[in-house]
C-alpha atoms as a PDB file:
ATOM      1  CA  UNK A   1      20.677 -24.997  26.216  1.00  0.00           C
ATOM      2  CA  UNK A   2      19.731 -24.278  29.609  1.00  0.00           C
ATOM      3  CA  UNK A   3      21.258 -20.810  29.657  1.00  0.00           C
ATOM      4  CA  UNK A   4      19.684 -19.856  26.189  1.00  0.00           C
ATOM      5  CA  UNK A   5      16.196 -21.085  27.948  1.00  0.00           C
ATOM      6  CA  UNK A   6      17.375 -18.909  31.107  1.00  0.00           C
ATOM      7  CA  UNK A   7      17.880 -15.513  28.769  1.00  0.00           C
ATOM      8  CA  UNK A   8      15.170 -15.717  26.689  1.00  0.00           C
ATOM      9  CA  UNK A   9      13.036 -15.547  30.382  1.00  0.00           C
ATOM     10  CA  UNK A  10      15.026 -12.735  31.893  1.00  0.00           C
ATOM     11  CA  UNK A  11      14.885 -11.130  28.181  1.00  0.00           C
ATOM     12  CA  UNK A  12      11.295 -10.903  28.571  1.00  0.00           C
ATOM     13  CA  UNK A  13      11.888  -8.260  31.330  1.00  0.00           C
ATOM     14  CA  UNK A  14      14.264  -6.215  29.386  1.00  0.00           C
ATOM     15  CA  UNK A  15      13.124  -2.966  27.765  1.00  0.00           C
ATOM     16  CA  UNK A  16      13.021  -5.118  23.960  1.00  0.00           C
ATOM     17  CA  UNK A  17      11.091  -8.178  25.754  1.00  0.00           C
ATOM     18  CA  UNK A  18       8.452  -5.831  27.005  1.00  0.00           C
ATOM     19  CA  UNK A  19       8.086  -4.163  23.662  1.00  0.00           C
ATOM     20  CA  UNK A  20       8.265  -7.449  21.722  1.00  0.00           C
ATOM     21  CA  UNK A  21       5.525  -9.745  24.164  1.00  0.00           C
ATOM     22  CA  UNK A  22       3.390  -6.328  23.601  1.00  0.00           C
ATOM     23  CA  UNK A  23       3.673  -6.348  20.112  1.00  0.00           C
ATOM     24  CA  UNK A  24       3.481 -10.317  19.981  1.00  0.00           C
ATOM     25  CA  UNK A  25       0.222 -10.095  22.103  1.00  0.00           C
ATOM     26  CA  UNK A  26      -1.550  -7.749  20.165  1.00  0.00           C
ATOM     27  CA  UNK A  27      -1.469  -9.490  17.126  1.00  0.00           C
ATOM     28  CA  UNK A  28      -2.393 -13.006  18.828  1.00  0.00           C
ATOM     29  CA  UNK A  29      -5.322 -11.073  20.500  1.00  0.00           C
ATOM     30  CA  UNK A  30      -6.273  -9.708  17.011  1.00  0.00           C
ATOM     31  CA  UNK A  31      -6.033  -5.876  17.358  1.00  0.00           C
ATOM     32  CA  UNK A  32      -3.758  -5.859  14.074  1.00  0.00           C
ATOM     33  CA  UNK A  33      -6.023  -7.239  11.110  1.00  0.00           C
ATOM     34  CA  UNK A  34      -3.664  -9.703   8.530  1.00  0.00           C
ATOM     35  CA  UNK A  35      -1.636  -7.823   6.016  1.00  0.00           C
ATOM     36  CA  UNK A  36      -1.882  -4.737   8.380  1.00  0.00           C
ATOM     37  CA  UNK A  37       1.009  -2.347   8.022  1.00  0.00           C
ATOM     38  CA  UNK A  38       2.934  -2.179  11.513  1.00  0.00           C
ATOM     39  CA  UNK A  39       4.594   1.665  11.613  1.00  0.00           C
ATOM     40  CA  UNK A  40       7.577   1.635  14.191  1.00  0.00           C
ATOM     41  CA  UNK A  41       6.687   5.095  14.768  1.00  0.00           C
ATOM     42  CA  UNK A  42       3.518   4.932  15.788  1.00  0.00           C
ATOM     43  CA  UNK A  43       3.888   2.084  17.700  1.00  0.00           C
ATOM     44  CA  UNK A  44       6.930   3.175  19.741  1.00  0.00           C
ATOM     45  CA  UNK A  45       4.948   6.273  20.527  1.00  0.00           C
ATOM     46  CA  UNK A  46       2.041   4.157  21.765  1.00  0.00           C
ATOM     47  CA  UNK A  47       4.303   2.271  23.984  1.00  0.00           C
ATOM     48  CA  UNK A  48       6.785   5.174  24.788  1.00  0.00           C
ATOM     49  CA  UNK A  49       9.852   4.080  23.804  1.00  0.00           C
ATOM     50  CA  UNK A  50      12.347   4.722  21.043  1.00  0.00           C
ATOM     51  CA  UNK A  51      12.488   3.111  17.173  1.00  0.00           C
ATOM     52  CA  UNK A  52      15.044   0.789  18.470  1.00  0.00           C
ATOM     53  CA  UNK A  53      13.418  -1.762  20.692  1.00  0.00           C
ATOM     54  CA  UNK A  54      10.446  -1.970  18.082  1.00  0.00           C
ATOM     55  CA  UNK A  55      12.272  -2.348  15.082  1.00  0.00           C
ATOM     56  CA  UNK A  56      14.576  -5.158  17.120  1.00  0.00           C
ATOM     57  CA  UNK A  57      10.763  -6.920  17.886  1.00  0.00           C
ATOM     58  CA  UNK A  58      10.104  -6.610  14.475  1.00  0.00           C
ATOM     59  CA  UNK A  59      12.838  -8.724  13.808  1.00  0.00           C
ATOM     60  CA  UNK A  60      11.712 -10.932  16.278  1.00  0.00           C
ATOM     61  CA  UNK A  61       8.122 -11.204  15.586  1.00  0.00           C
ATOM     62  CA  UNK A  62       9.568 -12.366  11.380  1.00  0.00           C
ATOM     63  CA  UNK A  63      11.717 -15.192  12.975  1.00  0.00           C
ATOM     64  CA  UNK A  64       8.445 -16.141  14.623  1.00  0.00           C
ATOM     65  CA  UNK A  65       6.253 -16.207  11.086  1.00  0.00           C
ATOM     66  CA  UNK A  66       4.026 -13.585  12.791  1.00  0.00           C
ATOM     67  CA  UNK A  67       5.094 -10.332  10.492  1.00  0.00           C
ATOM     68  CA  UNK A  68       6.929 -10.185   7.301  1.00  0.00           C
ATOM     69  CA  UNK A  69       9.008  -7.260   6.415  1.00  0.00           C
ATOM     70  CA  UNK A  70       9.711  -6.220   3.085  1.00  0.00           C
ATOM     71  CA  UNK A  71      12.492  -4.074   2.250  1.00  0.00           C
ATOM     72  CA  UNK A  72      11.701  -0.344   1.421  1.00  0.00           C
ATOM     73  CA  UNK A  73       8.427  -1.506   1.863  1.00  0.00           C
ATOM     74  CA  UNK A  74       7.468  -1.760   5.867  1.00  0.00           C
ATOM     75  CA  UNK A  75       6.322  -4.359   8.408  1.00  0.00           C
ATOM     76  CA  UNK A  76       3.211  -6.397   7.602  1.00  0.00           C
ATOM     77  CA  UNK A  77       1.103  -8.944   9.756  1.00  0.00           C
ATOM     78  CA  UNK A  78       0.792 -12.239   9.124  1.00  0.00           C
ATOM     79  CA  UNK A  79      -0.770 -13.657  11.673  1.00  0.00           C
ATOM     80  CA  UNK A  80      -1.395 -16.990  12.474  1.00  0.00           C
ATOM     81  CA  UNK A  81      -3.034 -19.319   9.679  1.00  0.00           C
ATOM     82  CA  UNK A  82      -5.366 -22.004   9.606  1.00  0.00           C
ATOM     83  CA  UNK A  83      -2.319 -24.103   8.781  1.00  0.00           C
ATOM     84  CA  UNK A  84      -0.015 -22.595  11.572  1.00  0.00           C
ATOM     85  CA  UNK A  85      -3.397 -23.703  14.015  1.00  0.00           C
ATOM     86  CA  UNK A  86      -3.567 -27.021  12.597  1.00  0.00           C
ATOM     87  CA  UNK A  87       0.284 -27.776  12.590  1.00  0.00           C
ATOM     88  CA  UNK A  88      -0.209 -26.139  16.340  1.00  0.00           C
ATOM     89  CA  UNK A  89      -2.119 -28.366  17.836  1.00  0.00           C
ATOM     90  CA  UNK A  90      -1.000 -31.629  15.930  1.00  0.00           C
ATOM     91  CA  UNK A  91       2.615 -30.741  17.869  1.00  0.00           C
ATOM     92  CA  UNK A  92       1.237 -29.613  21.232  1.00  0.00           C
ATOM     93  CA  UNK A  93      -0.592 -32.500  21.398  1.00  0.00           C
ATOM     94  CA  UNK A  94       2.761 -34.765  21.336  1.00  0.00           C
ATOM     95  CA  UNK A  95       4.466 -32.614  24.036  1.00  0.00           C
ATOM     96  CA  UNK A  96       1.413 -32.286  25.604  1.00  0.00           C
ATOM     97  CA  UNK A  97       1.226 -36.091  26.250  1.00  0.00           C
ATOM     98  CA  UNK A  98       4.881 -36.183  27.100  1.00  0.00           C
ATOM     99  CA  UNK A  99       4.093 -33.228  29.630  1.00  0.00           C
ATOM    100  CA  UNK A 100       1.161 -35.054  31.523  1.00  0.00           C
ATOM    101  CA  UNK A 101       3.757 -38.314  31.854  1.00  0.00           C
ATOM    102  CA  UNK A 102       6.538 -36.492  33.095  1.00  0.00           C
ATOM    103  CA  UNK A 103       4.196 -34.800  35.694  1.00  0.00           C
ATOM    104  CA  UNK A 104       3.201 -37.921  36.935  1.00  0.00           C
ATOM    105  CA  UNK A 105       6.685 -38.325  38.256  1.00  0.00           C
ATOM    106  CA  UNK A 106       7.147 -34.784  39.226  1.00  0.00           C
ATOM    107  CA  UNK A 107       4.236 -32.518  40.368  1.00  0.00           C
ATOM    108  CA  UNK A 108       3.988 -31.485  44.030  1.00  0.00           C
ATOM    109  CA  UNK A 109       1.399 -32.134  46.581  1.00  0.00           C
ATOM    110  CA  UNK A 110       0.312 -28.285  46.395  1.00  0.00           C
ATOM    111  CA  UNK A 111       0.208 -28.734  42.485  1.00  0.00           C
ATOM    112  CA  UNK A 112      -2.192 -31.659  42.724  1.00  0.00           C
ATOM    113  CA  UNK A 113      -4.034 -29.553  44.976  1.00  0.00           C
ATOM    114  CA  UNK A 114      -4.425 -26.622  43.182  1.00  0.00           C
ATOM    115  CA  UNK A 115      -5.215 -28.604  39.994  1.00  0.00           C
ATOM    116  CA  UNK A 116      -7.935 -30.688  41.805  1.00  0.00           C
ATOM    117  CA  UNK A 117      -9.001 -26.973  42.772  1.00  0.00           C
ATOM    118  CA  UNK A 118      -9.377 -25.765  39.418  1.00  0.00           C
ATOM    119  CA  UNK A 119     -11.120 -28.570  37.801  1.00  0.00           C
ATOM    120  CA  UNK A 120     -14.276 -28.037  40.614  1.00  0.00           C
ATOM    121  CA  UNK A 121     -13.949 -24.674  40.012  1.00  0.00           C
ATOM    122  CA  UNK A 122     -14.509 -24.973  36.241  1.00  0.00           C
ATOM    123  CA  UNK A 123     -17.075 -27.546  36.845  1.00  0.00           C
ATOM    124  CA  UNK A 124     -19.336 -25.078  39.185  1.00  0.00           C
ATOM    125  CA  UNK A 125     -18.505 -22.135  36.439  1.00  0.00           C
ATOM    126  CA  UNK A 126     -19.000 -24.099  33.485  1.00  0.00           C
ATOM    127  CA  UNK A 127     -22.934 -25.273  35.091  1.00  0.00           C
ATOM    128  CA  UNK A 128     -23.396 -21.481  35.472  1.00  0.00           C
ATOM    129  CA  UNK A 129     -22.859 -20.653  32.306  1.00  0.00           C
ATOM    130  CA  UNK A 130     -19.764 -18.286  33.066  1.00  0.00           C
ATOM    131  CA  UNK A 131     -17.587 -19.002  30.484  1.00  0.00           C
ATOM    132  CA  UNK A 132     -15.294 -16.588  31.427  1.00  0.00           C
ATOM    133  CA  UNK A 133     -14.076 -18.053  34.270  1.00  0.00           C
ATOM    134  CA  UNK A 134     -13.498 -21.142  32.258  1.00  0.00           C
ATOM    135  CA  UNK A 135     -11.478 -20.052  29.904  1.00  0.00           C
ATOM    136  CA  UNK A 136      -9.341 -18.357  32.682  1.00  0.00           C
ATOM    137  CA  UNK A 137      -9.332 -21.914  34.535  1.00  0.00           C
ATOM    138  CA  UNK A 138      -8.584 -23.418  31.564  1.00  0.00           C
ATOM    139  CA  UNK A 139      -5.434 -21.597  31.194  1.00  0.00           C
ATOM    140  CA  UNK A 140      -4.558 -22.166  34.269  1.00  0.00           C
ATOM    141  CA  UNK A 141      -5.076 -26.057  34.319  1.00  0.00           C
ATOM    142  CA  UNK A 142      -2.642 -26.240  31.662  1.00  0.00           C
ATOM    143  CA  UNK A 143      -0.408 -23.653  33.067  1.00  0.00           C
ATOM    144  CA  UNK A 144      -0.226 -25.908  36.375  1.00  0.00           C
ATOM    145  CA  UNK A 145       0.269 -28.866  34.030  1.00  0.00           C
ATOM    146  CA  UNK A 146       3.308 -27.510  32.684  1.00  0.00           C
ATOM    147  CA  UNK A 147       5.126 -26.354  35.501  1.00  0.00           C
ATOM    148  CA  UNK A 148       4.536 -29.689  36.554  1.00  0.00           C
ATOM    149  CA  UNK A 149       6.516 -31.324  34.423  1.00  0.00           C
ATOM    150  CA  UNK A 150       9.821 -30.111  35.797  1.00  0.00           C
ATOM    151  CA  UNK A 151      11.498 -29.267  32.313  1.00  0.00           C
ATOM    152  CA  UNK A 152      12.361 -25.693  31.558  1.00  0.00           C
ATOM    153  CA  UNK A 153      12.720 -26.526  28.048  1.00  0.00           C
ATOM    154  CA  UNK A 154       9.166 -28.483  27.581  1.00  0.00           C
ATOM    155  CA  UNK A 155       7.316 -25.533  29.626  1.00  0.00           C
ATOM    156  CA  UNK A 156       8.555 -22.552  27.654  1.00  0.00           C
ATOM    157  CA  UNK A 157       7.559 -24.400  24.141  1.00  0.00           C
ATOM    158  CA  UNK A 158       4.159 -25.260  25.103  1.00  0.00           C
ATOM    159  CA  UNK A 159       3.363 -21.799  26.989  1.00  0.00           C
ATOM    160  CA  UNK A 160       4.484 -20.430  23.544  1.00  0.00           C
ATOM    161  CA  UNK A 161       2.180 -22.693  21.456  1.00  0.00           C
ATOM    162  CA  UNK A 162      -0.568 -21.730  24.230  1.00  0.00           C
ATOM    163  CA  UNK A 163      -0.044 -18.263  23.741  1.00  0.00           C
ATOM    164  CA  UNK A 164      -0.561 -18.642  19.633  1.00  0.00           C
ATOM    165  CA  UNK A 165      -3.989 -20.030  19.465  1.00  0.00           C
ATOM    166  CA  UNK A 166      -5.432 -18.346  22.987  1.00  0.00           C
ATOM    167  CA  UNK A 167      -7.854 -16.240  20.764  1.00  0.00           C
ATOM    168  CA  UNK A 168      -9.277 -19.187  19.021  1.00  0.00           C
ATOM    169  CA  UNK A 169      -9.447 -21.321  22.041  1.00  0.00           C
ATOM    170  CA  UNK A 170     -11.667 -18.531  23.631  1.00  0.00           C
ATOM    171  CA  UNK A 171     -13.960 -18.891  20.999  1.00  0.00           C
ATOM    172  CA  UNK A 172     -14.233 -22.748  21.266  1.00  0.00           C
ATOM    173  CA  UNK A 173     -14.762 -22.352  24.946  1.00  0.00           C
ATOM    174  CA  UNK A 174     -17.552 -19.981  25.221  1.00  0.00           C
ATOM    175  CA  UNK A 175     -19.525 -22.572  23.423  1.00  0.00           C
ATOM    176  CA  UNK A 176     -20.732 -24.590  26.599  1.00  0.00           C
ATOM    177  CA  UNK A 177     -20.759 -28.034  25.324  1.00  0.00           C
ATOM    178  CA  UNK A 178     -17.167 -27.656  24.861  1.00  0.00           C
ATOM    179  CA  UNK A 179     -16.241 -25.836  27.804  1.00  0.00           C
ATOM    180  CA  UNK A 180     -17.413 -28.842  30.342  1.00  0.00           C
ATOM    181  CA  UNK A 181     -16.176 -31.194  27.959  1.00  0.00           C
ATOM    182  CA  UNK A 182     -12.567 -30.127  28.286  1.00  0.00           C
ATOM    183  CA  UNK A 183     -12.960 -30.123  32.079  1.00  0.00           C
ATOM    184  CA  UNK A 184     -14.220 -33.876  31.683  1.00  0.00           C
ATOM    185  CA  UNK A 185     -10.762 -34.007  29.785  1.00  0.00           C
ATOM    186  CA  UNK A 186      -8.981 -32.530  32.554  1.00  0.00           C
ATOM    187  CA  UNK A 187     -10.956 -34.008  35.249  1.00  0.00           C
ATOM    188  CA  UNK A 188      -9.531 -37.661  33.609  1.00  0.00           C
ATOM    189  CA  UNK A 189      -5.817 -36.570  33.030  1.00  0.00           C
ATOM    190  CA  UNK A 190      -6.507 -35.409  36.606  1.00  0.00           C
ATOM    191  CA  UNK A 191      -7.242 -38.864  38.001  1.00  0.00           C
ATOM    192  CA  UNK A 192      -4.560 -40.354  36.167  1.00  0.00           C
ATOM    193  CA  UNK A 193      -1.529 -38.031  36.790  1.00  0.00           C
ATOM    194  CA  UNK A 194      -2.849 -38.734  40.726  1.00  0.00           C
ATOM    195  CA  UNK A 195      -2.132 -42.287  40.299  1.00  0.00           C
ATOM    196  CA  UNK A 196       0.614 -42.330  38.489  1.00  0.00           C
ATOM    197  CA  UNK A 197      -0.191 -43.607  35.732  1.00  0.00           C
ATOM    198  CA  UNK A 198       2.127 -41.900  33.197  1.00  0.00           C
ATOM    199  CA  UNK A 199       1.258 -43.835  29.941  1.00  0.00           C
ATOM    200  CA  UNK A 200      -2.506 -43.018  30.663  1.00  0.00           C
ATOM    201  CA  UNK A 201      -1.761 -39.878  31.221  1.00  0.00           C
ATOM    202  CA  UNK A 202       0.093 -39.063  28.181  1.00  0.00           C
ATOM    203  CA  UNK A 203      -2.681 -41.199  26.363  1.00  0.00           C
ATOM    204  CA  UNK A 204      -5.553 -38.467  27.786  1.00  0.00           C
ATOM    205  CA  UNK A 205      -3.363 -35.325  27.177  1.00  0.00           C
ATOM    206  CA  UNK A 206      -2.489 -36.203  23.759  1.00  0.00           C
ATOM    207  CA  UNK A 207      -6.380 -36.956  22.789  1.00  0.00           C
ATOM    208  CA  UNK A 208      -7.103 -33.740  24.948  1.00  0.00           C
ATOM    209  CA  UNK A 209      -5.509 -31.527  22.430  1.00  0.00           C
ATOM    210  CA  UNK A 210      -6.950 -33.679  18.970  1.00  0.00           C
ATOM    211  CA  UNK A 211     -10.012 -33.110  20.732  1.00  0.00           C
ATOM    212  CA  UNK A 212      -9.796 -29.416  21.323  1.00  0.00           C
ATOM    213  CA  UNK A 213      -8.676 -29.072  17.485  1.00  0.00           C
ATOM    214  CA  UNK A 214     -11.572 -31.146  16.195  1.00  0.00           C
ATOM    215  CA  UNK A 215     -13.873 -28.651  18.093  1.00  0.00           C
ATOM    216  CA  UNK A 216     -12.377 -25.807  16.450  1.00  0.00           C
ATOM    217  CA  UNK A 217     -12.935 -27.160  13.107  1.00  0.00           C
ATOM    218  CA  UNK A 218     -16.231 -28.494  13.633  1.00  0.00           C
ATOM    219  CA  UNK A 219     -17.391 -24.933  14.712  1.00  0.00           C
ATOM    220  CA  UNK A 220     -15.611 -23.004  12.334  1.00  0.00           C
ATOM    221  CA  UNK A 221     -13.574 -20.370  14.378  1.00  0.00           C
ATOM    222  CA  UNK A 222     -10.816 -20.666  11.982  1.00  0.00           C
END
């Protein structure tokens, strides 16, 4: 398991990793509408390579639910659904929980500092109104949340599941009730990954995320 984990990460460097988190991104980010025809052509051009490494990411990107290709036919977008969101969140907020315990154990002293860091930071940002910066320290408190945990395994999943719903979660956090809400959130998982408490911990994370998903339905981004 570990050396499948330990490919898939150098893979991401390789010529067909490059081409595939491209292709992966774009559609997450939106710039391909659903049902979109993807042409291998003119996106190999775009990204100056060959047909091979796109048409392997196409393969890829089907595994993933994110295109469907139909034979004769082409490659079309599907995109992520308001099911795929919901089914998204109800998961990440399990390993989420299991994250924040197992970081309680594990995270380093320049960890704890740097997420102590960010959560003033997106205090002060999120009083300015510069939501911006809050979604980037958002990230980023979650990205230091995972490393934290010390499991290759748990980190890759949830930076994948991150990656899948980063467009919606920028909507939900330019809206600044939410935005220094979630940093409350944080602020508490915070406090409690500092003490040690792991079953608190898990507790917050885990509500974190239902939280985060009930915004997103009560505002309608999806």
């Amino acid at each position: 398991m570990e050396n499948s984990v330990k490919n898939e990460v150098t893979d991401k460097y390789s010529l067909r990793g490059r081409v595939f988190n491209r292709i992966r991104e774009d559609i997450l980010n939106g710039k391909y509408s659903e049902n979109e025809e993807l042409r291998e052509v003119a996106i190999g051009e775009e990204l100056g390579v060959s047909r091979t490494p796109v048409r392997e990411a196409f393969r890829q990107l089907e595994l993933e639910g994110l295109i469907q290709i139909i034979p004769n036919k082409g490659a079309y977008v599907t995109g992520i659904t308001k099911k795929d969101v919901h089914d998204i969140y109800m998961i990440r907020s399990l390993l989420e929980g299991l994250c924040a315990r197992l970081a309680t154990e594990h995270i380093t002293k320049e960890a704890l500092e740097e997420m102590e860091e960010n959560v003033y930071l997106a205090k002060f940002h999120g009083e300015k109104g510069h939501y911006e910066q809050v979604y980037e320290l958002d990230n980023r408190f979650h990205e230091i949340l995972y490393e934290a945990c010390d499991s290759k395994i748990l980190e890759h999943q949830l930076k994948d599941f991150h990656q899948y719903v980063l467009r919606v979660r920028k909507k939900t956090l330019s809206n600044s009730g939410r935005g220094l809400k979630s940093n409350e959130e944080h602020a508490k998982i915070l406090e409690a990954i500092r003490n040690k408490d792991g079953e608190l911990a898990e507790r917050l994370a885990n509500e974190h995320i239902k939280k985060a998903y009930e915004n997103i339905v009560k505002i309608g981004v999806i």
